[in-house]
PDB file of N, CA and C in Angstrom:
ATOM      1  N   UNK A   1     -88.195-104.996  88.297  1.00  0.00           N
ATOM      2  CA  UNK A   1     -87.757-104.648  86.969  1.00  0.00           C
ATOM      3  C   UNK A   1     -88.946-104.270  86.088  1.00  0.00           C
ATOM      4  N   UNK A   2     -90.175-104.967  86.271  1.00  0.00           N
ATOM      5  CA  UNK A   2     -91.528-104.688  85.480  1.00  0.00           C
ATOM      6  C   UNK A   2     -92.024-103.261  85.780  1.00  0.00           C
ATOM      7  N   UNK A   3     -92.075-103.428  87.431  1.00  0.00           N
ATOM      8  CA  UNK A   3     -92.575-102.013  87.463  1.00  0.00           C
ATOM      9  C   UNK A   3     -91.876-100.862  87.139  1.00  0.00           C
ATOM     10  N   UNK A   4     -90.653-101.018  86.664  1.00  0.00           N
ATOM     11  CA  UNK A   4     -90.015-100.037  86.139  1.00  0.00           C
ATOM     12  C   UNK A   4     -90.176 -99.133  84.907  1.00  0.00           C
ATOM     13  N   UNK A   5     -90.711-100.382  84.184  1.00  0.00           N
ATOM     14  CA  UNK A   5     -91.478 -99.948  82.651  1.00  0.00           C
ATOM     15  C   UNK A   5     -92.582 -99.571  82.313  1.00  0.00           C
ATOM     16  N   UNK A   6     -93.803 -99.114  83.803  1.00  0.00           N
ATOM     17  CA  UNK A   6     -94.937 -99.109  83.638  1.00  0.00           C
ATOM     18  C   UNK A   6     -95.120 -97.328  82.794  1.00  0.00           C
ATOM     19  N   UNK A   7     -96.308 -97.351  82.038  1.00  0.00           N
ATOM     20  CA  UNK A   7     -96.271 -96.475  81.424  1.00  0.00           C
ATOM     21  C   UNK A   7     -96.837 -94.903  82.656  1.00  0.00           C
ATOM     22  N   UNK A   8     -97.739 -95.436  83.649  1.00  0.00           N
ATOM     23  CA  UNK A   8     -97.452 -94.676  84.205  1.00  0.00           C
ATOM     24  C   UNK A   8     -96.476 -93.992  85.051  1.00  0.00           C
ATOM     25  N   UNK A   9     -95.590 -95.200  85.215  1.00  0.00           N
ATOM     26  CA  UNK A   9     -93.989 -94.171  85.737  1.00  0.00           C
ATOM     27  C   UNK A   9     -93.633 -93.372  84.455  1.00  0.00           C
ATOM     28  N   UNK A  10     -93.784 -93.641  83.638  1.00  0.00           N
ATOM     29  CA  UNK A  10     -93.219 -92.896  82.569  1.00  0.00           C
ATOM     30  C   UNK A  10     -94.191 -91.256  82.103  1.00  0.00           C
ATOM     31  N   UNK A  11     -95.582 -91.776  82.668  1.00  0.00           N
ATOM     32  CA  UNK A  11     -96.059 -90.780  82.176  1.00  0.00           C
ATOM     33  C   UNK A  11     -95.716 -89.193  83.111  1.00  0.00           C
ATOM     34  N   UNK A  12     -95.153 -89.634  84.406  1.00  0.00           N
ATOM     35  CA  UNK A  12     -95.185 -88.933  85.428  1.00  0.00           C
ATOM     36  C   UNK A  12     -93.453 -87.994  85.608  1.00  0.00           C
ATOM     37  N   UNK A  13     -92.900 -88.481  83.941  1.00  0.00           N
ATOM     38  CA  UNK A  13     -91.560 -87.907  83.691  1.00  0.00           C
ATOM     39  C   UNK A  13     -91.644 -86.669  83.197  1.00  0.00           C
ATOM     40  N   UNK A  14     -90.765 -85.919  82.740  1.00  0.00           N
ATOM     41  CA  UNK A  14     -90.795 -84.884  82.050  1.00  0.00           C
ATOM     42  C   UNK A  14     -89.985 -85.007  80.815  1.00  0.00           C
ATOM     43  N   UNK A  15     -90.170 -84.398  79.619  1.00  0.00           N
ATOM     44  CA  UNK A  15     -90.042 -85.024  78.201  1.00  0.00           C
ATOM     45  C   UNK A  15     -88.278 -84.692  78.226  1.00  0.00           C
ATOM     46  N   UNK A  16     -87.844 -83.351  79.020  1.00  0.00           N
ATOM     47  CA  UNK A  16     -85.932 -84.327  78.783  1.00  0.00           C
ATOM     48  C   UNK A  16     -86.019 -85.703  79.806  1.00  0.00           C
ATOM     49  N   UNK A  17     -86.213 -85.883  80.228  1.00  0.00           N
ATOM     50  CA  UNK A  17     -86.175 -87.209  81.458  1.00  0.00           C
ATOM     51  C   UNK A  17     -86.481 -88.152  80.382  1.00  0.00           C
ATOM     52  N   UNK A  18     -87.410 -88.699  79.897  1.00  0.00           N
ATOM     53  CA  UNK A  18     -87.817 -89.848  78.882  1.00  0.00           C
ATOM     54  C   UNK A  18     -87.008 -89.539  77.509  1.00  0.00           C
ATOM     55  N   UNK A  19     -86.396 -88.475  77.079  1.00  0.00           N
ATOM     56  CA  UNK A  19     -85.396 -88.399  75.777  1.00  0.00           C
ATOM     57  C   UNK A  19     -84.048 -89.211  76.511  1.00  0.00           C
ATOM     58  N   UNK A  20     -83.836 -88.764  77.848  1.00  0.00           N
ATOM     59  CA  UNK A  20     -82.775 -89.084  78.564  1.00  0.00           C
ATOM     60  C   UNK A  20     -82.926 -90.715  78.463  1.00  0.00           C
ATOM     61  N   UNK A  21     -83.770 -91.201  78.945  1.00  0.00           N
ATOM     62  CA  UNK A  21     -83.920 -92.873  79.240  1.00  0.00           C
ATOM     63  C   UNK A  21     -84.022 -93.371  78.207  1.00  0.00           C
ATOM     64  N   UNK A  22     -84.834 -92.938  76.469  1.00  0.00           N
ATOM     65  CA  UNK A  22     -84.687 -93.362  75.324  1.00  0.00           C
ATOM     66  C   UNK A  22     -83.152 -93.442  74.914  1.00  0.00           C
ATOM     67  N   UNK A  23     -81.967 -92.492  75.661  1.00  0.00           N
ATOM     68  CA  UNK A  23     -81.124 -92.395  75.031  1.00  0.00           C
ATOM     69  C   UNK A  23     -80.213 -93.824  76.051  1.00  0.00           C
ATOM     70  N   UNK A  24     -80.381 -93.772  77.257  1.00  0.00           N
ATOM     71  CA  UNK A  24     -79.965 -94.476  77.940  1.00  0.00           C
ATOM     72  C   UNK A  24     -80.339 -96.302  77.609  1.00  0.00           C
ATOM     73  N   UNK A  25     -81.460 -96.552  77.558  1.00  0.00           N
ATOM     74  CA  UNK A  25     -81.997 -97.651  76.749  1.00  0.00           C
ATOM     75  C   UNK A  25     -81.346 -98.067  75.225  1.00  0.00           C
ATOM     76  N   UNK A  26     -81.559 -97.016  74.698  1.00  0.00           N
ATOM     77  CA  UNK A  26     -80.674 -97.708  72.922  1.00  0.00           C
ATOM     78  C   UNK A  26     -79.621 -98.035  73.506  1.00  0.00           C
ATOM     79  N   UNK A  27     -78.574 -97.574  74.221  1.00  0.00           N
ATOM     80  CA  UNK A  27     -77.816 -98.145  74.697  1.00  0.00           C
ATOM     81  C   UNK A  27     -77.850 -99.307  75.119  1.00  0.00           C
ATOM     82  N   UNK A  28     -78.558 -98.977  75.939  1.00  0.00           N
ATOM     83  CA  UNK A  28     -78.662-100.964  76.875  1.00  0.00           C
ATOM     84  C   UNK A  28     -79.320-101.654  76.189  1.00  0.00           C
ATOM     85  N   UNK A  29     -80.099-101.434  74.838  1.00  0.00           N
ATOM     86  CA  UNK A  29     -80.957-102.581  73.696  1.00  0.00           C
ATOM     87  C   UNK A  29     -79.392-102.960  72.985  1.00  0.00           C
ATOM     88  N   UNK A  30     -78.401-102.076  72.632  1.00  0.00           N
ATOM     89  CA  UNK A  30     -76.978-102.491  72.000  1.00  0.00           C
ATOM     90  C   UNK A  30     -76.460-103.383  73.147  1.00  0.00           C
ATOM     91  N   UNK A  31     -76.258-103.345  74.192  1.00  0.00           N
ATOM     92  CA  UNK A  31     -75.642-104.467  74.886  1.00  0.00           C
ATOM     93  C   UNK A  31     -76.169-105.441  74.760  1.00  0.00           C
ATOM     94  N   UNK A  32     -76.704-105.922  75.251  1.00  0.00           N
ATOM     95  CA  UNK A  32     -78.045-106.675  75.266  1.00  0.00           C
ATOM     96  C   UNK A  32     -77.763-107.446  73.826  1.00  0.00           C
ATOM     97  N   UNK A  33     -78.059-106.967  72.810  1.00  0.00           N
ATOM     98  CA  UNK A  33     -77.827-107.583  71.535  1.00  0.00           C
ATOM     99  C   UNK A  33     -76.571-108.001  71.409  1.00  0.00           C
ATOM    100  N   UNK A  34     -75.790-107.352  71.515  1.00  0.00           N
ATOM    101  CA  UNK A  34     -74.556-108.129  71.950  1.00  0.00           C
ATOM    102  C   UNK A  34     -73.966-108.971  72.210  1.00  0.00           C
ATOM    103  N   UNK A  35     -74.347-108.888  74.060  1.00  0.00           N
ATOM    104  CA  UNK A  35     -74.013-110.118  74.736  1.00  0.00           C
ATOM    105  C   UNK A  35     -74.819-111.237  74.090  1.00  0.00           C
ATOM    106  N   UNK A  36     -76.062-110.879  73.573  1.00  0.00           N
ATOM    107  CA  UNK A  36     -76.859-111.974  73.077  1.00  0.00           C
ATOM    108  C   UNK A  36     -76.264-112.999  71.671  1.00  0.00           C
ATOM    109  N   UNK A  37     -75.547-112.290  71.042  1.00  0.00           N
ATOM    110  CA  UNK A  37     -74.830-112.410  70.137  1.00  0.00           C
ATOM    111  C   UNK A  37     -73.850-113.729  70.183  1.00  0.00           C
ATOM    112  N   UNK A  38     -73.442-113.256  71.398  1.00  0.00           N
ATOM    113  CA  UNK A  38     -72.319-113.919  72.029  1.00  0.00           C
ATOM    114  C   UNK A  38     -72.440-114.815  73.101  1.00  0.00           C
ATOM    115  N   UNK A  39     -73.801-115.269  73.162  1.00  0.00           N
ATOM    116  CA  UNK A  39     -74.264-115.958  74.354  1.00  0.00           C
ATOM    117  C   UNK A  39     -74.459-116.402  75.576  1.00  0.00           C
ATOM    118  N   UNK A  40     -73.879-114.522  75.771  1.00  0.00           N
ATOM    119  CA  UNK A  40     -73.045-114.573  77.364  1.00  0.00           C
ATOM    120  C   UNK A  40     -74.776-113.763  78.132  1.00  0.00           C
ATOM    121  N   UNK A  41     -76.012-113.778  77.456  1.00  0.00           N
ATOM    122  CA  UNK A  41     -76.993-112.907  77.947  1.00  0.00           C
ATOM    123  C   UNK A  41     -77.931-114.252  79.111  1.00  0.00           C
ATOM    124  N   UNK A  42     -78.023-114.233  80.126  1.00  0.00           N
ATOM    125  CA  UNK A  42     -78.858-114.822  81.153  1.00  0.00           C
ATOM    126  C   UNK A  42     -80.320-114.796  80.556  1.00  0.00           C
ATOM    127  N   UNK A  43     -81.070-113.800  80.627  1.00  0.00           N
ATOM    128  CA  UNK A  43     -82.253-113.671  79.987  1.00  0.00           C
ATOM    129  C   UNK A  43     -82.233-112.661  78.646  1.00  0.00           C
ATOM    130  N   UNK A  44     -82.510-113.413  77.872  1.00  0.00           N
ATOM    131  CA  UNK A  44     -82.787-113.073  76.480  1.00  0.00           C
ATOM    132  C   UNK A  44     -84.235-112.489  76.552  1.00  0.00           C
ATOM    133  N   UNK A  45     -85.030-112.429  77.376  1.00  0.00           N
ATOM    134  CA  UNK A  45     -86.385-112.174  77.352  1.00  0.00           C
ATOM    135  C   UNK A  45     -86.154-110.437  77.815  1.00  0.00           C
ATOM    136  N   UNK A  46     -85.078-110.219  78.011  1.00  0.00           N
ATOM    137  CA  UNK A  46     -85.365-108.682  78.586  1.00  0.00           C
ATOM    138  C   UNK A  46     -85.042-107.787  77.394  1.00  0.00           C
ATOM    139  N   UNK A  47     -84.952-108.071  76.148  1.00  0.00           N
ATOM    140  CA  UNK A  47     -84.692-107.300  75.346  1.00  0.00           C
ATOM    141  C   UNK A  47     -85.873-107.010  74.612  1.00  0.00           C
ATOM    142  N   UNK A  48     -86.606-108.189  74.909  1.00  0.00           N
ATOM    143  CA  UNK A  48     -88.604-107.654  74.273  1.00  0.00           C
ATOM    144  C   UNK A  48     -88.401-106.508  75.567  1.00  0.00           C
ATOM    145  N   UNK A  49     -88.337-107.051  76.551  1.00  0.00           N
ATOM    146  CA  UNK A  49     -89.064-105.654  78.005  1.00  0.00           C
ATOM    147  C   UNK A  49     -88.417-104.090  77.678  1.00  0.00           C
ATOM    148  N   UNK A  50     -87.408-104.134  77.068  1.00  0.00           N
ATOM    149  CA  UNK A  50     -86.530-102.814  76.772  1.00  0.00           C
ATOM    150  C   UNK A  50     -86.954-102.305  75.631  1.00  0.00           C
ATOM    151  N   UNK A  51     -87.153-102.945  74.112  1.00  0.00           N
ATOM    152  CA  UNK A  51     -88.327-102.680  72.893  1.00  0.00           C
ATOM    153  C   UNK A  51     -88.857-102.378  73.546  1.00  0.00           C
ATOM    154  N   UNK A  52     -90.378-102.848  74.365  1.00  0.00           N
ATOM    155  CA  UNK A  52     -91.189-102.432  74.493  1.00  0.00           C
ATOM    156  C   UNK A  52     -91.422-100.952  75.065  1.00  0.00           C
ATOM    157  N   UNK A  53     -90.350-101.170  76.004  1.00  0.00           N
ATOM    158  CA  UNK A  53     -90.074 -99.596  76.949  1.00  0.00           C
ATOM    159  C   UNK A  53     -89.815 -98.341  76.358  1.00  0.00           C
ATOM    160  N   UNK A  54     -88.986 -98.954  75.206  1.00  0.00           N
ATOM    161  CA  UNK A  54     -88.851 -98.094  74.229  1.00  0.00           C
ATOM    162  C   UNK A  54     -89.661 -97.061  73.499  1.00  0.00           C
ATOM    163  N   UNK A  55     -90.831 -98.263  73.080  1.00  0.00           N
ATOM    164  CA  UNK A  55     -92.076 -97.852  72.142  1.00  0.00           C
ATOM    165  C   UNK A  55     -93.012 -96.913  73.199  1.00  0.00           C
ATOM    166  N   UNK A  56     -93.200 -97.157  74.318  1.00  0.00           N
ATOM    167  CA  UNK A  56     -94.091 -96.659  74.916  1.00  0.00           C
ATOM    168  C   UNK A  56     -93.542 -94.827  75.453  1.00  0.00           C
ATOM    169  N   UNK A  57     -92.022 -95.186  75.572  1.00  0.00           N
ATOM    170  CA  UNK A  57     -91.763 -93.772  75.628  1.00  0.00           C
ATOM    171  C   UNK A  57     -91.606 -93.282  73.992  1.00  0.00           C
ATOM    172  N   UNK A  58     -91.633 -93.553  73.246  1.00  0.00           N
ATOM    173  CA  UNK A  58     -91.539 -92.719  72.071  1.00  0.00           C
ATOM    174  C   UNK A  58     -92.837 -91.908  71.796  1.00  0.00           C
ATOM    175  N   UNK A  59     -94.140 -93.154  72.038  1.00  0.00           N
ATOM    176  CA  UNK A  59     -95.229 -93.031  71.679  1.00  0.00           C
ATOM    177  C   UNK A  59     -95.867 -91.576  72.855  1.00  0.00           C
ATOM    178  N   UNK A  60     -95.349 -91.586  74.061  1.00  0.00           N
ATOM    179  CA  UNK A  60     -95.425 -90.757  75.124  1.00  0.00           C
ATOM    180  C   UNK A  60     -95.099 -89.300  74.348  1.00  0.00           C
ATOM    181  N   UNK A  61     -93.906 -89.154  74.118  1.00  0.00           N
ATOM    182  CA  UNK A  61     -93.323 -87.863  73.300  1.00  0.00           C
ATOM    183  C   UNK A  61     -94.227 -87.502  71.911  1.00  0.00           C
ATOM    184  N   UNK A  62     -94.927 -88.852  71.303  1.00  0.00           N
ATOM    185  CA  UNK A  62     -95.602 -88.166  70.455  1.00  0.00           C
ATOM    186  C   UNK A  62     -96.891 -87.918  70.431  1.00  0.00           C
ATOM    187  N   UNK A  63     -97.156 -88.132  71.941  1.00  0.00           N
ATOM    188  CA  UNK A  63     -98.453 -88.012  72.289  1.00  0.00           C
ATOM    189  C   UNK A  63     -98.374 -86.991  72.643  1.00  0.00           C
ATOM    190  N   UNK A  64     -97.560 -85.911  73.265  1.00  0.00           N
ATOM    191  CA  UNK A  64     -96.938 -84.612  73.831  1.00  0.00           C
ATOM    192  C   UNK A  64     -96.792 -83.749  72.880  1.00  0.00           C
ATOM    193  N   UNK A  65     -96.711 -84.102  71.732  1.00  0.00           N
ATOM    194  CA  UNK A  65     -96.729 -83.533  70.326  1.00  0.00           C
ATOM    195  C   UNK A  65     -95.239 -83.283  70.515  1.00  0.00           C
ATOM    196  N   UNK A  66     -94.574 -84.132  70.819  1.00  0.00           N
ATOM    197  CA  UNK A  66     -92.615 -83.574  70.549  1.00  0.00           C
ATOM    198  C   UNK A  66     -92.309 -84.556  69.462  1.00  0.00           C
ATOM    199  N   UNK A  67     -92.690 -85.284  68.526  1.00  0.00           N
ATOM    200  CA  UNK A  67     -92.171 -85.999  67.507  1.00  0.00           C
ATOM    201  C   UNK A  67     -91.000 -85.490  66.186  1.00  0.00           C
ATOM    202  N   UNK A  68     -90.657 -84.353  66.911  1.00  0.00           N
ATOM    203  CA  UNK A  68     -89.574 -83.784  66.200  1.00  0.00           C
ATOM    204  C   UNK A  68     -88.558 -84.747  66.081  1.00  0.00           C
ATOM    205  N   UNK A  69     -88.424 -84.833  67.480  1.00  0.00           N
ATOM    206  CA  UNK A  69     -87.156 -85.191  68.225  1.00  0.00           C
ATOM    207  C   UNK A  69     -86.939 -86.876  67.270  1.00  0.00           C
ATOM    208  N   UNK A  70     -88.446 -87.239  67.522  1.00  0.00           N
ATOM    209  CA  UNK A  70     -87.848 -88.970  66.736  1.00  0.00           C
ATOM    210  C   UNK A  70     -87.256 -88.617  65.248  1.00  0.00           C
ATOM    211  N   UNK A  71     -87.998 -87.765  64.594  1.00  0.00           N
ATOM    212  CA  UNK A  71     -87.955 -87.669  63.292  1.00  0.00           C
ATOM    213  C   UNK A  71     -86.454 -87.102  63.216  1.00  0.00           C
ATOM    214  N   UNK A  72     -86.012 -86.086  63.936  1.00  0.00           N
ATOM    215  CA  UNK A  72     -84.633 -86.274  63.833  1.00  0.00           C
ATOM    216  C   UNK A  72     -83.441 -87.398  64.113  1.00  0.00           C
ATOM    217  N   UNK A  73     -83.988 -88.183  65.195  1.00  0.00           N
ATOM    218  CA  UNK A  73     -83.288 -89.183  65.247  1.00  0.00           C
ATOM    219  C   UNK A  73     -83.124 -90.060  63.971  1.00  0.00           C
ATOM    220  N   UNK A  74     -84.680 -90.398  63.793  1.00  0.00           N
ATOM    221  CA  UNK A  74     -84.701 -91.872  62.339  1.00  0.00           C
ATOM    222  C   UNK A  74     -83.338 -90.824  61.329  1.00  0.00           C
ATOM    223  N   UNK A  75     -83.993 -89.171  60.876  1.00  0.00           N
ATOM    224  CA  UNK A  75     -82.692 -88.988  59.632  1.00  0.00           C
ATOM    225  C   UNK A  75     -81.245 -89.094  60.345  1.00  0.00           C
ATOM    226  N   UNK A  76     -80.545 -88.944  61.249  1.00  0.00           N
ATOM    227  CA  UNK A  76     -79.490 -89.238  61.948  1.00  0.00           C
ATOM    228  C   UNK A  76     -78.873 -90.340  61.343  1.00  0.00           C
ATOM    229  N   UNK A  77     -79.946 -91.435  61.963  1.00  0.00           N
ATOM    230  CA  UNK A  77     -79.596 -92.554  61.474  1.00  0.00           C
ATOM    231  C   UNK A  77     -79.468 -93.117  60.325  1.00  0.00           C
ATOM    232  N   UNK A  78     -80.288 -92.302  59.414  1.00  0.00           N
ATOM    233  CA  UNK A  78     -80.022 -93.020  57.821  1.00  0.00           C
ATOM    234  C   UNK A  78     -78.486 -92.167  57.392  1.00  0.00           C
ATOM    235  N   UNK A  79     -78.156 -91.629  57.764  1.00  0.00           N
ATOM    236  CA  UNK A  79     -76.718 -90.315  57.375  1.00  0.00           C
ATOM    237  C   UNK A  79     -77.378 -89.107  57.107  1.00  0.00           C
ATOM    238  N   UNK A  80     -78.131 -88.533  56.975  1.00  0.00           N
ATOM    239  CA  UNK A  80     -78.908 -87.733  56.431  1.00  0.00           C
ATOM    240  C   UNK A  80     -78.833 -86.481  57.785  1.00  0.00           C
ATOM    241  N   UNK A  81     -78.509 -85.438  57.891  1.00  0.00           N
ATOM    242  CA  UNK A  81     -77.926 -84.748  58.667  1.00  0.00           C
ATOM    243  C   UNK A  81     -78.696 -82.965  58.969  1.00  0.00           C
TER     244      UNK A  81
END
């Protein structure tokens, strides 16, 4: 599961592939919170490992100079369209 998050697997993606897994991840950070919610989560510790996975692919894309893409996301999210 660790080596899954290493930044060099990630670096060795291509930038739809890591938009893809950022999109796939918020997802699974919402379950996760969830079940956690509800106390049905086994390890609560995997939701730091998924943050973190998170940050490192964002930081990847804006190291690529694609930081469009976040900046459209954050206004998305405020309603802002």
């Amino acid at each position: 599961m660790a080596s899954e998050y290493k930044a060099q697997t990630f670096r060795e993606m291509t930038s739809d592939e890591i938009r893809q897994k950022l999109r796939d991840m918020s997802e699974e950070l919402f379950n996760l919170r969830f079940r956690n919610s509800m106390k049905q989560l086994d390890n609560p510790l995997r939701i730091r490992e998924v943050r973190k996975a998170m940050a490192r692919l964002k930081t990847l894309l804006k190291e690529r100079g694609e930081q469009e893409y976040l900046v459209e996301k954050v206004k998305k999210g405020k309603g802002e369209s």
